[in-house]
Protein backbone atom coordinates (compact mmCIF):
# COMPACT_ATOMS: atom_id res chain seq x y z
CA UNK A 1 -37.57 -52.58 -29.03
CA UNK A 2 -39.93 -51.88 -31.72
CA UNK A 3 -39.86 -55.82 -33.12
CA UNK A 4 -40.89 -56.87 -29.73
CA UNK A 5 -44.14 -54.84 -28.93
CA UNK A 6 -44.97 -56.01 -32.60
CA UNK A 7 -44.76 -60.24 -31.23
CA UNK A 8 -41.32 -61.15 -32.75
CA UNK A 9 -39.21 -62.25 -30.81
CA UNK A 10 -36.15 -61.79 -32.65
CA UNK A 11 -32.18 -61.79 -31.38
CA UNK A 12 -29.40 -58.77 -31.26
CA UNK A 13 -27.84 -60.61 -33.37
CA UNK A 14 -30.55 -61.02 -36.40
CA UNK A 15 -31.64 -57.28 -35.35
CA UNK A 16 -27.97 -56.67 -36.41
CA UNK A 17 -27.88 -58.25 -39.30
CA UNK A 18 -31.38 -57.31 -40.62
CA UNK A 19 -30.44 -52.91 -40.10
CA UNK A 20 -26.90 -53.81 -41.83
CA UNK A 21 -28.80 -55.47 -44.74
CA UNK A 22 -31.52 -52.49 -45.19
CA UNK A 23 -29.21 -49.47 -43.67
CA UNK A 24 -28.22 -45.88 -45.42
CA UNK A 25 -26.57 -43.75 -44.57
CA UNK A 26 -27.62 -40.66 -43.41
CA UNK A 27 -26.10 -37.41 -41.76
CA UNK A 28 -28.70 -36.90 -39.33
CA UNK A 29 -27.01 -35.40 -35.89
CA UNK A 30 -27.50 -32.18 -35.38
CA UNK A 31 -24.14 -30.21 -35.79
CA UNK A 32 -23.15 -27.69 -32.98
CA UNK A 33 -22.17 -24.81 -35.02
CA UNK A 34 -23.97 -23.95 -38.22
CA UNK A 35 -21.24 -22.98 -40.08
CA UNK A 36 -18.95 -26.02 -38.96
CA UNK A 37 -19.04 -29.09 -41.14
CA UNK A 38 -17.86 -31.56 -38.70
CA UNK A 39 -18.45 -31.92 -35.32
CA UNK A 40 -16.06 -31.19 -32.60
CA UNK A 41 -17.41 -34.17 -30.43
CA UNK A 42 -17.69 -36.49 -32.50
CA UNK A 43 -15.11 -38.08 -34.61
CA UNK A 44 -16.00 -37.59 -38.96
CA UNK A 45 -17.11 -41.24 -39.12
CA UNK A 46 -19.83 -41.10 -36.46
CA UNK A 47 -21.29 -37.34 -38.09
CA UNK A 48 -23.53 -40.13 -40.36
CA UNK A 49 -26.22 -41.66 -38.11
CA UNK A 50 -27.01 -44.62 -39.44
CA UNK A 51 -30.57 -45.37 -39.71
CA UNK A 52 -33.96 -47.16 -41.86
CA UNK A 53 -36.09 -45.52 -43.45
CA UNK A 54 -39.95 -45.41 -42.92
CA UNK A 55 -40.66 -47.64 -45.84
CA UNK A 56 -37.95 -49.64 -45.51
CA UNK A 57 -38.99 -50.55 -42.14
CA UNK A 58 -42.50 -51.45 -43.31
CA UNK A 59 -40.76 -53.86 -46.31
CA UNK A 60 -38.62 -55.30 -43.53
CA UNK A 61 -41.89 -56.04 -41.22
CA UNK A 62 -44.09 -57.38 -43.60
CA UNK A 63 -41.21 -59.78 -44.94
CA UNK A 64 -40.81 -61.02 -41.07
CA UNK A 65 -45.18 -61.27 -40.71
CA UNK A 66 -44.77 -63.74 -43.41
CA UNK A 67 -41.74 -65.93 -42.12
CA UNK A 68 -43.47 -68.98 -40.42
CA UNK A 69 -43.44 -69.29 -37.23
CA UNK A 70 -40.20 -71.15 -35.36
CA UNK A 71 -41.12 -74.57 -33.59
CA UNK A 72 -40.69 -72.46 -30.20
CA UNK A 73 -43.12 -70.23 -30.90
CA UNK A 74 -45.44 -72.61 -31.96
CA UNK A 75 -45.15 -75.04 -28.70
CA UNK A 76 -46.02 -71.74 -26.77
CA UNK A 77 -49.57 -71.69 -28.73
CA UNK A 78 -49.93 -75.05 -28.66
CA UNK A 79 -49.56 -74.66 -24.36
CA UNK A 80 -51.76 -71.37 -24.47
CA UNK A 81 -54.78 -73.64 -26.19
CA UNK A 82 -54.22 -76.25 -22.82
CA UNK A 83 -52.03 -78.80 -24.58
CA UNK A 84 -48.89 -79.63 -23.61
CA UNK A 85 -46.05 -82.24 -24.10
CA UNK A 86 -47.41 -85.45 -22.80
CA UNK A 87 -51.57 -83.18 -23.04
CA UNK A 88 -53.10 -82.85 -25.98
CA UNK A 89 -56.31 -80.64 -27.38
CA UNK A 90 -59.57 -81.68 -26.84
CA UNK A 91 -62.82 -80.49 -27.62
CA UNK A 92 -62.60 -79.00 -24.02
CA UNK A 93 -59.62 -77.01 -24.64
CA UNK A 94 -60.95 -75.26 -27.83
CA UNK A 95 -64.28 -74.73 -26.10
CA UNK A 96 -62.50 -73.11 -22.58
CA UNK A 97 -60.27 -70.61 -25.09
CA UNK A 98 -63.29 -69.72 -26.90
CA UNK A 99 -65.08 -68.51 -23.85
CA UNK A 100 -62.21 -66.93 -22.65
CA UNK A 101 -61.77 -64.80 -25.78
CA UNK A 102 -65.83 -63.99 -25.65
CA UNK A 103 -66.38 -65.87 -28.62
CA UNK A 104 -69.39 -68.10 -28.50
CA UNK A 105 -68.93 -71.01 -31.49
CA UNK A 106 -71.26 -74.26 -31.64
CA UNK A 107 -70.65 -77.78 -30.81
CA UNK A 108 -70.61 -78.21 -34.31
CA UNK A 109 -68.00 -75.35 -34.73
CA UNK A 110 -65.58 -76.39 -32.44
CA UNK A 111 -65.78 -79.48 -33.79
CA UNK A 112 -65.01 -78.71 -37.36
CA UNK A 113 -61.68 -76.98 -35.72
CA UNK A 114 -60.66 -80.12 -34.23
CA UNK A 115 -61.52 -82.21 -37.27
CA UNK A 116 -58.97 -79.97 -39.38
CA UNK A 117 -56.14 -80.47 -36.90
CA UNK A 118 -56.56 -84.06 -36.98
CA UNK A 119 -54.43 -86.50 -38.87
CA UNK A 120 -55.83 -87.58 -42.51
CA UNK A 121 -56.74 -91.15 -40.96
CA UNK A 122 -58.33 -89.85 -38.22
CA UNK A 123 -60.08 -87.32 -39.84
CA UNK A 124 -61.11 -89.46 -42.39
CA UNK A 125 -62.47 -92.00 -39.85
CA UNK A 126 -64.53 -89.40 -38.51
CA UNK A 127 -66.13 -88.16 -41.43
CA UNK A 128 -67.09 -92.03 -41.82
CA UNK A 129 -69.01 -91.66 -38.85
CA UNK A 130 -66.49 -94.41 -37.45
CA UNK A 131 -65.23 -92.50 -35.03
CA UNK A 132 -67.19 -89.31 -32.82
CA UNK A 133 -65.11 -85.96 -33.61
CA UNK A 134 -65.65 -84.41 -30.05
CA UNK A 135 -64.33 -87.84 -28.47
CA UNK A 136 -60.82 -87.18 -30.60
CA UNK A 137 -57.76 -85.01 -29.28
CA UNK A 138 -54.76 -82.99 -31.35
CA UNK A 139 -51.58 -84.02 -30.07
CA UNK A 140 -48.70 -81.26 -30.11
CA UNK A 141 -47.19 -83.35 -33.14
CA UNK A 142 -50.95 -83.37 -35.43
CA UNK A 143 -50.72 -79.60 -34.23
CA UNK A 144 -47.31 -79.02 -35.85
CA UNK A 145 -48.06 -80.96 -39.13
CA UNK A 146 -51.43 -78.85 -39.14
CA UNK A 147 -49.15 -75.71 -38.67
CA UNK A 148 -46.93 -77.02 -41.24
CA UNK A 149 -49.57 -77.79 -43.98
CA UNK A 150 -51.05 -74.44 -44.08
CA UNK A 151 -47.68 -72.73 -43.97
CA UNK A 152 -47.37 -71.53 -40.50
CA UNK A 153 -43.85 -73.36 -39.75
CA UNK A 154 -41.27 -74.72 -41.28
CA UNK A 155 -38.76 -77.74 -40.00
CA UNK A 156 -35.36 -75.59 -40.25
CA UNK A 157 -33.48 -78.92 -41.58
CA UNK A 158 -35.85 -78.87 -44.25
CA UNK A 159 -34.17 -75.35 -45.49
CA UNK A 160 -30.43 -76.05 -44.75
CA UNK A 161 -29.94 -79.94 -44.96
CA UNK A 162 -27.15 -81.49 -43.38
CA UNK A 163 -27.67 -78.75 -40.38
C-alpha cells in the first residue's frame, strides 16, 4: 500500500473511508469489443472503475503529513531515542542517536535539545544555573507534552470529549 511506504500507518477501514470521501467516478476498464458499450464480463455497475485522481491524492497526503502524530506513534520514537516506559532520555541517549545518524552536534548542542524537552520548572532551574542540563533526563510524559506544545500530537479526548 502506497500510505504505508510513505510512514502512515493507517487502517482498511480509514483507507475506506478516506477513497469514498475523495472518489470519482471514472470508466476506466478497458472494454473487449470496440464497438460494444458494456462489457460482457462484467456486470454495467462495475464498467466504472472507481479511482483518485493524481492531485487529489497529493491534497489527501499532504492533509494526512499534517495530522499530528497518534500517542502510538509517538511512544515508538520516544523507544527509538532509548527511552522507554519506566527509561527516560538522557544526554546519553541523544548523543548515541546522533552518532548513529552520522551527525556530530556539541555538548552544548545536545544539551540545548534536552533543555527544550524539559518541563518549564526544570528548564527554568537550569537556565538558573541551579541545576546542570546534561545531569537532567526527558521522561516519556515531558516528551509527549513537548510533542504536544509544538503540535506534533494531540490527546484524542481533547477533540471528541466525553469519548
Amino acid at each position: 500500500m502506497t500510505f504505508t511506504a510513505l510512514g502512515f500507518q493507517s487502517t482498511r477501514e480509514e483507507l475506506r473511508r478516506i477513497i469514498a470521501e475523495h472518489v470519482h467516478e471514472s470508466s476506466s476498464l478497458p472494454l473487449p469489443d470496440s464497438t460494444s458499450s458494456a462489457s460482457p464480463l462484467l456486470p454495467p455497475e462495475e464498467t466504472a472503475r472507481k479511482s483518485l485522481d493524481f492531485n487529489t491524492f497529493l491534497e489527501i497526503v499532504t492533509q494526512k503529513m499534517d495530522e499530528p502524530a497518534p500517542r502510538k506513534e509517538l511512544k515508538t520514537a520516544f523507544r527509538i531515542f532509548g527511552g522507554e516506559k519506566d527509561q527516560p532520555i538522557g544526554i546519553e541517549h541523544l548523543r548515541a542517536i546522533s552518532d548513529a545518524l552520522g551527525v556530530r552536534m556539541t555538548q552544548e548542542q545536545l544539551e540545548e535539545m534536552l533543555l527544550q524537552a524539559l518541563p518549564k520548572e526544570t528548564r527554568d532551574e537550569c537556565l538558573r544555573g541551579r541545576r546542570p542540563v546534561a545531569a537532567q533526563v526527558v521522561t516519556r510524559q515531558d516528551f509527549l507534552a513537548l510533542m504536544k506544545r509544538t503540535g506534533q500530537y494531540y490527546e484524542p479526548s481533547a477533540l471528541h470529549p466525553g469519548t
